[in-house]
Each structure stands twice: as C-alpha cells, then as structure tokens.
Protein backbone atom coordinates (compact mmCIF):
# COMPACT_ATOMS: atom_id res chain seq x y z
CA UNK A 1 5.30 -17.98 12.70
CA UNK A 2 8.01 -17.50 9.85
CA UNK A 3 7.85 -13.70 9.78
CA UNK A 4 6.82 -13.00 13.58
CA UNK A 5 10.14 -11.08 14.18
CA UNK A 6 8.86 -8.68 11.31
CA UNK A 7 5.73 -8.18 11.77
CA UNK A 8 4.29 -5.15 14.04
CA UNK A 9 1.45 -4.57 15.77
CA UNK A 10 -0.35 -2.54 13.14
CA UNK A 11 -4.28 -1.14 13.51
CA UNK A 12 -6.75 -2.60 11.14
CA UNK A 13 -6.28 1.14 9.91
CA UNK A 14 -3.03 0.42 8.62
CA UNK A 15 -2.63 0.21 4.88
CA UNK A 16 0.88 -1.24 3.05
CA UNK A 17 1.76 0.58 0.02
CA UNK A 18 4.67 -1.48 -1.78
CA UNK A 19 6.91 -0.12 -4.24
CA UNK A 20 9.06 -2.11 -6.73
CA UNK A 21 12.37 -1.52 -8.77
CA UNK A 22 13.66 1.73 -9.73
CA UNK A 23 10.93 3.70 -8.03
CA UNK A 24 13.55 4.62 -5.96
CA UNK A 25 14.96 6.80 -8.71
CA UNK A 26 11.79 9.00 -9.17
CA UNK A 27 12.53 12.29 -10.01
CA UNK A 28 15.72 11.55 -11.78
CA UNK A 29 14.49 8.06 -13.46
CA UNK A 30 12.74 9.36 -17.24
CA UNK A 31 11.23 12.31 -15.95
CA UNK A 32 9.13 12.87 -18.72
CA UNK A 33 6.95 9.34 -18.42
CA UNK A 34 7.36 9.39 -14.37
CA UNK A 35 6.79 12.87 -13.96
CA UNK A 36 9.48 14.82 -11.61
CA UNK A 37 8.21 13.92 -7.88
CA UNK A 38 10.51 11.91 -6.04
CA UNK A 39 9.39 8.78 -3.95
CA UNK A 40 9.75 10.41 -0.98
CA UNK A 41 7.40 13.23 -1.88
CA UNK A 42 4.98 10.35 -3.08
CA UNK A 43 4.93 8.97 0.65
CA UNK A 44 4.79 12.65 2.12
CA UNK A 45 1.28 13.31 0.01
CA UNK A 46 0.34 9.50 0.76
CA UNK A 47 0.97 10.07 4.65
CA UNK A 48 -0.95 13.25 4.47
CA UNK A 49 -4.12 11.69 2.34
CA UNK A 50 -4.29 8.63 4.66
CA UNK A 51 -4.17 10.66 7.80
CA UNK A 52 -6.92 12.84 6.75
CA UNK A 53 -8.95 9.61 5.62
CA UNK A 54 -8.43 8.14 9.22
CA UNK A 55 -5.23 5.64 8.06
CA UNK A 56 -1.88 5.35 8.58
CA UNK A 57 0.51 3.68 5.98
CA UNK A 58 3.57 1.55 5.83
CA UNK A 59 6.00 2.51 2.83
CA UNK A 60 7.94 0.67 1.27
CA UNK A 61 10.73 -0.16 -1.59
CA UNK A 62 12.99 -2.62 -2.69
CA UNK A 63 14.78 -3.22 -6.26
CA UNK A 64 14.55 -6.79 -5.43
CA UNK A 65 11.71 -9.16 -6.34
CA UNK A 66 12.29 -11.62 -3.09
CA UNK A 67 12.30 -9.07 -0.62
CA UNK A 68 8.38 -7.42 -2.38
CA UNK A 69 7.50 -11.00 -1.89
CA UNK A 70 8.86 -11.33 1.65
CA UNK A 71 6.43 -8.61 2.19
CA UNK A 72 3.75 -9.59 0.74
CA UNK A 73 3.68 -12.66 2.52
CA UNK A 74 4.78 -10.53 5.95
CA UNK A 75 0.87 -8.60 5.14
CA UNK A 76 -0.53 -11.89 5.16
CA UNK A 77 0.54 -12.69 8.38
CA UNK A 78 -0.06 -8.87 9.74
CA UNK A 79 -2.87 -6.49 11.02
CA UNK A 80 -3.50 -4.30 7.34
CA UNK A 81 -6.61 -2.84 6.38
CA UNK A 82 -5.38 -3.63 2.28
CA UNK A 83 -2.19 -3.31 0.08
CA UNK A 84 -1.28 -0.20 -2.38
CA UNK A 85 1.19 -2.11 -5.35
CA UNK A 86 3.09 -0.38 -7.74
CA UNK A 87 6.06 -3.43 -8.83
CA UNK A 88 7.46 -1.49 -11.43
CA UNK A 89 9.08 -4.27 -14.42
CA UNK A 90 7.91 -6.93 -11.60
CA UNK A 91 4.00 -6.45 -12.76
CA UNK A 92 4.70 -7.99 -16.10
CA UNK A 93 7.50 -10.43 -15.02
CA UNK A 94 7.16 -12.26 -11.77
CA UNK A 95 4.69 -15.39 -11.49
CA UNK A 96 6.33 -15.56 -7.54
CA UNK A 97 4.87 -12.21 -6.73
CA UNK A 98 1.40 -13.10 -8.42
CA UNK A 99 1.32 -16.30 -6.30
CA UNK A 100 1.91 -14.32 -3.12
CA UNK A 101 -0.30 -11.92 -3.83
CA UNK A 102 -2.96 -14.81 -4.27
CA UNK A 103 -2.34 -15.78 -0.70
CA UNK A 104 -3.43 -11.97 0.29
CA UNK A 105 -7.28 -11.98 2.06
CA UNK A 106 -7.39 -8.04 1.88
CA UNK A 107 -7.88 -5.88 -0.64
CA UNK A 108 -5.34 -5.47 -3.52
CA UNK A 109 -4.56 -1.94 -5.79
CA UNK A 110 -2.43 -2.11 -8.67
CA UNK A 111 -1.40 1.40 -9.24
CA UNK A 112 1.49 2.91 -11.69
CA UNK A 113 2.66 6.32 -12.64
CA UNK A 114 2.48 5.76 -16.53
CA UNK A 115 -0.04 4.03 -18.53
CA UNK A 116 1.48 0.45 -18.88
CA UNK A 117 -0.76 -0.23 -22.03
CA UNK A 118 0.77 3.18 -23.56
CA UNK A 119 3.90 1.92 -23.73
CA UNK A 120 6.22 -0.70 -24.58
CA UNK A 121 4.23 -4.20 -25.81
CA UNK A 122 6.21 -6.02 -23.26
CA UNK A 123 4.73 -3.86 -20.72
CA UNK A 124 1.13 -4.50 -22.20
CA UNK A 125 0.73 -7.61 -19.39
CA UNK A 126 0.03 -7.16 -15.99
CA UNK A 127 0.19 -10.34 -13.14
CA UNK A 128 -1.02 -8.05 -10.54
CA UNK A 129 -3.64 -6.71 -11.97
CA UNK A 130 -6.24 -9.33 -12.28
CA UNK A 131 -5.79 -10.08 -8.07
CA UNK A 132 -6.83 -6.48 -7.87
CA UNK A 133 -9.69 -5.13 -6.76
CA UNK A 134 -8.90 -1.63 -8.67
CA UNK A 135 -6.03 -0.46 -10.92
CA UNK A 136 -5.09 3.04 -11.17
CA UNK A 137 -2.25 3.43 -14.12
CA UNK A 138 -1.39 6.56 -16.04
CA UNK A 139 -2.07 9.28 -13.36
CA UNK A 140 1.23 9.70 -11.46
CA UNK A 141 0.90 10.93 -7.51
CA UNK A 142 -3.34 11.01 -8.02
CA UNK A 143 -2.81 7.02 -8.63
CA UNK A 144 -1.74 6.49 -5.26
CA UNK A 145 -4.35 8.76 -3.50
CA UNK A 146 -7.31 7.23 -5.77
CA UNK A 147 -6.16 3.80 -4.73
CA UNK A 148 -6.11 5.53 -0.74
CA UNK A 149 -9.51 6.76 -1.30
CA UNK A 150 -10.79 3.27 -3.07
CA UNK A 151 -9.38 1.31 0.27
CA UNK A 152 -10.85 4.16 2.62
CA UNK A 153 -14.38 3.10 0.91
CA UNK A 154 -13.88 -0.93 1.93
CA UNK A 155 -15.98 -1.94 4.68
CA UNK A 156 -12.49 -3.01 7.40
C-alpha cells in the first residue's frame, strides 16, 4: 500500500476535516471577510461538536496543494466516516485535487468561511464543489459544524 506508513487505525466514526492555504493565518488573515477565530479555535468547537455527535475528527492544514492531495488520497486508503474541505485559493485552482477527490467513496463537504460567489469573479468557480454532497460557504465557524451535523445524518 503506498500510504500504509500514514495511515491509522481510525473508527468508521472518524471524520477528516482538511484545510487549505492560509487558513493557517485565521484570525490575523483579513479579519473582516474571515471573521477573527483562529484555526485552532475552529478545531476546538469542531472537536467539541463531533464528540457530542458521537465522532471524532482528524484536523488538518497545509499551504501546499501536494501534501491536501497526499491526504486525500491517504482517506481513500483509510477507515473515515466522510471528509470536511475547506482548500482555500485551491477550490478554484487545482484540477489534481478535483481528481483525487473523485477517487473518494465517502461523503464529500465543501465548506468556506466567506461566500466565494460574493467575492472576487475569479473566486466565482469551485472544483470541489460539484464532488460534494453539501456546500456550506459564507457562514464562518457554523460552516464547519453544519457540514459535522450533515455527515452525522449519513447512514456509516
């Protein structure tokens, strides 16, 4: 298996929540379109949600578009119940992460902090979002505990 070293035994319960570039600079990064919470509160009100929905979740972040794909094709290969997406610039750039995500067999959710379509044209085009089963854009921290609470609803 190409990613067996990575992969860990997860519960079906398990739900990956991927973040692209510059998330990592919440809080500081345009406060006024992102809102003020930092990604690290994000996961601590994600952790919470998911526990009290009967999941646990694996965060994570990376600035560079090979390493989302890396693990997006890692979920593929492991034990998750679906896959939380926010890839930043990468949503309206990257045909690679589209493909992997085609390869994906559980459930997809586009979500994003700002309303994509509110903004720049350029931003107006989504590759994610037609792989996903629901997309939840323009409501900040409540994006990523809708997209919890759609997953928590899936039959696993």
């Amino acid at each position: 298996m190409l990613f067996a070293a990575m992969i860990q035994p997860f519960s079906m319960k398990t739900i990956l929540i991927i973040n692209g570039p510059n998330l990592n600079m919440l809080g500081l990064r345009e406060p006024e379109i992102y809102g003020t919470l930092t990604l690290s509160e994000i996961e601590g009100q994600c952790r919470q949600s998911a526990q009290e929905l009967g999941f646990t979740i694996d965060v994570r972040q990376s600035n560079h578009e090979g390493v989302l794909i890396d693990w997006v094709q890692e979920a593929v290969l492991g034990n998750y119940a679906g896959l939380i997406i926010n890839a930043g610039a990468y949503t309206h750039t990257s045909i690679a992460l589209h493909d992997a995500l085609k390869i994906l067999r559980i459930p997809i959710v586009e979500v994003h902090l700002s309303d994509p379509k509110q903004r720049e044209s350029f931003r107006h085009h989504s590759y994610t979002e037609p792989l996903a089963k629901a997309v939840f854009k323009g409501e900040g921290l409540s994006g990523y505990i809708k997209a919890l609470h759609f997953l928590a609803q899936k039959p696993l």
